[in-house]
N, C-alpha and C. Protein backbone atom coordinates (compact mmCIF):
# COMPACT_ATOMS: atom_id res chain seq x y z
N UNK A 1 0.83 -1.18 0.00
CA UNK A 1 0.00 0.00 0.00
C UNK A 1 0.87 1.24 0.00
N UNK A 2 0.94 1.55 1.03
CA UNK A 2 2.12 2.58 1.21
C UNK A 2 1.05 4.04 1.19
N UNK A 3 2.42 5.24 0.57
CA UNK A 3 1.58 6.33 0.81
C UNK A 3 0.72 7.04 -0.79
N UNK A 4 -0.51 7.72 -0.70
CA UNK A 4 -1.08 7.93 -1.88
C UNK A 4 -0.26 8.98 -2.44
N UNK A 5 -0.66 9.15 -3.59
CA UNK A 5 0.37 9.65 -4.84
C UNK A 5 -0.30 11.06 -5.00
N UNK A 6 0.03 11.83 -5.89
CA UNK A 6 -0.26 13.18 -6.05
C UNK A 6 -1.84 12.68 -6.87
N UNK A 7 -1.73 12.51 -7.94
CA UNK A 7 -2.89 11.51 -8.53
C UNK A 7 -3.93 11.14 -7.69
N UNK A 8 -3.40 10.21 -6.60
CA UNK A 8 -4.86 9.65 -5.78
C UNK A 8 -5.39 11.07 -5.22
N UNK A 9 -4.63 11.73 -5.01
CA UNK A 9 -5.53 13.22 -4.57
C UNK A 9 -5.90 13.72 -5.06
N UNK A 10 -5.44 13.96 -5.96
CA UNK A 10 -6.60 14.53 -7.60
C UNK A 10 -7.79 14.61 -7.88
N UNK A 11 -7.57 13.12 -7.99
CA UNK A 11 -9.01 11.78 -8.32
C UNK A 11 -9.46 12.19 -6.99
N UNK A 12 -9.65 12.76 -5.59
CA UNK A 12 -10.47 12.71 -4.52
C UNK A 12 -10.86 13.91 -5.05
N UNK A 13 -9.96 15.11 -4.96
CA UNK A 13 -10.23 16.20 -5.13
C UNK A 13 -11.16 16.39 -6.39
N UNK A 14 -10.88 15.70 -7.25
CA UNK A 14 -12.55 15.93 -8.51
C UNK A 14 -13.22 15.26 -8.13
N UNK A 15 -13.65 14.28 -7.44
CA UNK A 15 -14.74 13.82 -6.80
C UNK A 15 -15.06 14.46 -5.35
N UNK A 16 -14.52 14.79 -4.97
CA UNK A 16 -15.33 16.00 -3.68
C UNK A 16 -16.14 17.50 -4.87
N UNK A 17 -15.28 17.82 -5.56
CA UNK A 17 -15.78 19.13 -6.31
C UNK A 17 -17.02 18.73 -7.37
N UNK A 18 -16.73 17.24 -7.50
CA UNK A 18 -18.45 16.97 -8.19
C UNK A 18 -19.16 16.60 -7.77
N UNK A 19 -19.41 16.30 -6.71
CA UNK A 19 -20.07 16.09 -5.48
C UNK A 19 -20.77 16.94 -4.88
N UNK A 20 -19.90 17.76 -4.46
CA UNK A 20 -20.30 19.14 -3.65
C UNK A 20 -20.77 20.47 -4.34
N UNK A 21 -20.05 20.09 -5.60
CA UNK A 21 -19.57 21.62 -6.64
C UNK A 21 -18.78 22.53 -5.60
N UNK A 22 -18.36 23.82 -6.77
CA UNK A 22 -17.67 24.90 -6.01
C UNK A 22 -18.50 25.74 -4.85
N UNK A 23 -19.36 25.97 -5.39
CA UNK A 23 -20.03 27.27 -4.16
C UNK A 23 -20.38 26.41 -2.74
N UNK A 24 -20.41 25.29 -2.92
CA UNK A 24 -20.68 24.42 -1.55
C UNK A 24 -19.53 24.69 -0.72
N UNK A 25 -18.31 24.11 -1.20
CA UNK A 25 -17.42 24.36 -0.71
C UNK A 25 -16.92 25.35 -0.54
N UNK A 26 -17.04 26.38 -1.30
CA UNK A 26 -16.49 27.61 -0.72
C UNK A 26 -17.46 28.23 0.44
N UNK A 27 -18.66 27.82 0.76
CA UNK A 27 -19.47 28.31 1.67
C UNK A 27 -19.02 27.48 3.04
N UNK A 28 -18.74 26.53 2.74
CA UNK A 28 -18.04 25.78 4.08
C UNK A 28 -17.01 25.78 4.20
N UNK A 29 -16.09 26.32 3.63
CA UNK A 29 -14.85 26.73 3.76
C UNK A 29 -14.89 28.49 4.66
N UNK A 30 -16.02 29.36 4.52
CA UNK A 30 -16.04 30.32 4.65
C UNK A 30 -16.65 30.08 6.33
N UNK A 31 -18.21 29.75 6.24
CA UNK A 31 -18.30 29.14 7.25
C UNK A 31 -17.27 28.41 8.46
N UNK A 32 -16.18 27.50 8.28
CA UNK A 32 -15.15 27.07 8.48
C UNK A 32 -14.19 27.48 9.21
N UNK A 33 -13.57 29.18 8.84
CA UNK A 33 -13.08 29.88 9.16
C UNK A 33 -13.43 30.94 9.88
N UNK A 34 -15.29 31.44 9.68
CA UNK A 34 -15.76 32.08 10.55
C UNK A 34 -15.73 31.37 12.23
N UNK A 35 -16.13 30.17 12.15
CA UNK A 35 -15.61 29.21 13.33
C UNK A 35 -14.79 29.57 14.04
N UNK A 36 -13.83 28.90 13.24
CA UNK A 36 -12.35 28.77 14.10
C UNK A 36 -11.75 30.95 14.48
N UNK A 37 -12.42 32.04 13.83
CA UNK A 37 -11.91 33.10 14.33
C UNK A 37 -12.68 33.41 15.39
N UNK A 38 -14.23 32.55 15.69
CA UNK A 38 -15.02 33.20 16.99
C UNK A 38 -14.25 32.43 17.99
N UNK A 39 -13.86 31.09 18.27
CA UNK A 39 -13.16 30.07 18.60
C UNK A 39 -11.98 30.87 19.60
N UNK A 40 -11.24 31.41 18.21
CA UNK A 40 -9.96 32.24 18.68
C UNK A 40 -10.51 33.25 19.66
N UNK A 41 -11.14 34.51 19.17
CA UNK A 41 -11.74 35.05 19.91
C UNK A 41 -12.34 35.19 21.60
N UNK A 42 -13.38 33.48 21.39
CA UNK A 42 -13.89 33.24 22.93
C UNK A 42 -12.55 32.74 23.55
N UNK A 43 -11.22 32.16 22.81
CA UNK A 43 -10.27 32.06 24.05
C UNK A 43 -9.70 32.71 24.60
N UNK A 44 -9.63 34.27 23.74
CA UNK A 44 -8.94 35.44 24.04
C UNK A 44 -9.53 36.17 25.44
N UNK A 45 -10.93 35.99 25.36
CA UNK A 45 -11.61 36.40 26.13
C UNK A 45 -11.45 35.88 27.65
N UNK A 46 -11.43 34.49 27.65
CA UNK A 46 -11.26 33.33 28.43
C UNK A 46 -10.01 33.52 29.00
N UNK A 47 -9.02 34.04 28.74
CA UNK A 47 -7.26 33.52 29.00
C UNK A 47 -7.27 33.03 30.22
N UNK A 48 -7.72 34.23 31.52
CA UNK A 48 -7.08 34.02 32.81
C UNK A 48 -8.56 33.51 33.98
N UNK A 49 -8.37 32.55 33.67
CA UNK A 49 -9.64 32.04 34.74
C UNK A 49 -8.77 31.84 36.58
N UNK A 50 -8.20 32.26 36.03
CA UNK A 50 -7.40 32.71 37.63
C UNK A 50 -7.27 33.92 38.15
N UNK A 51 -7.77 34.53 39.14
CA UNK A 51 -7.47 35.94 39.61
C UNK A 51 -7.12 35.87 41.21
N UNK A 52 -6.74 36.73 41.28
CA UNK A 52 -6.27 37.31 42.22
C UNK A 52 -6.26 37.71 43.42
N UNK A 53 -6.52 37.71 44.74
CA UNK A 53 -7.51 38.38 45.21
C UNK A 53 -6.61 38.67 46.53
N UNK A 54 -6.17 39.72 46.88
CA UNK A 54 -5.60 39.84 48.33
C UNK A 54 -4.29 38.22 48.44
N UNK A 55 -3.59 38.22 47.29
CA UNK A 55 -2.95 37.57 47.55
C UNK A 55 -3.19 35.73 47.30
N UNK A 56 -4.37 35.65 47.93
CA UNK A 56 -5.08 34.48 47.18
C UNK A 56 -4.89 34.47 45.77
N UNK A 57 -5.35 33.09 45.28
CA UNK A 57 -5.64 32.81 44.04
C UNK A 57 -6.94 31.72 44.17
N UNK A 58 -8.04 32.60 43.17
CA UNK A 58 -9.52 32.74 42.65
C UNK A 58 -9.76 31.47 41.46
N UNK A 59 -10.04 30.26 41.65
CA UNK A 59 -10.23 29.68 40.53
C UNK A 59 -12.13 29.89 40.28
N UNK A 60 -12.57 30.27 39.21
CA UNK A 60 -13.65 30.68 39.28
C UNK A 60 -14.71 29.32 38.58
N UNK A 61 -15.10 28.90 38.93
CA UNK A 61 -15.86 28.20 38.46
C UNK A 61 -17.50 27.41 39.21
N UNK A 62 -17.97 26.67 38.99
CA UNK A 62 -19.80 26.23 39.55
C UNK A 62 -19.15 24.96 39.89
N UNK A 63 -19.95 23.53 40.95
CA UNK A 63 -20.03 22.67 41.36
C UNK A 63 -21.61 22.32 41.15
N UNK A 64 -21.89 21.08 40.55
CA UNK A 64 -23.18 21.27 39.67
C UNK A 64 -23.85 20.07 41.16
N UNK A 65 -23.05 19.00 41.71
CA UNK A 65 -23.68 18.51 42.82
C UNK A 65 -22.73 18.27 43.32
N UNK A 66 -23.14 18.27 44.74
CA UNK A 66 -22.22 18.10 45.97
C UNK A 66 -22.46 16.85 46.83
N UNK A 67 -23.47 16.34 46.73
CA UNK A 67 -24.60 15.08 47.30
C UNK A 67 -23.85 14.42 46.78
N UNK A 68 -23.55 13.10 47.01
CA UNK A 68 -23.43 11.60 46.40
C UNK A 68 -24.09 10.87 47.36
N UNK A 69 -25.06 9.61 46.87
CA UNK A 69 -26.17 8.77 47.66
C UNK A 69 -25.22 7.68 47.42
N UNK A 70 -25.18 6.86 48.65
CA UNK A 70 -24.71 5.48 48.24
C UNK A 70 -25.67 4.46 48.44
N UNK A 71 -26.39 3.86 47.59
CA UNK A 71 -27.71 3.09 48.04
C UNK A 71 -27.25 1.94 48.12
């Protein structure tokens, strides 16, 4: 087997583009990238979930249950 050739990608690549056609793909390609820049974005926002506080350090986060039943 080994590894595919420039060719076998070709042959995928005209069968994804007749498949899909162009404007498909360029809409999910666009789509795609709108993603991954909100992505970037909400992590920018996100960086420091650690603060500060009088020396302390603040991990901020919820505990959704605290109960455990052992039946």
């Amino acid at each position: 087997m080994g590894s595919f050739s420039i060719w076998h990608w070709l042959i995928v690549l005209l069968v994804v583009v007749l498949v899909f056609g162009t404007k498909k793909l360029r809409n999910i390609g666009s789509d795609l990238g709108g993603a991954v820049k909100g992505f970037r974005d909400g992590m920018k926002e996100d960086a420091s979930p650690v603060q500060l506080r009088n020396g302390e350090q603040v991990i901020d986060g919820g505990v959704k249950n605290t109960t455990h039943s052992n039946a």
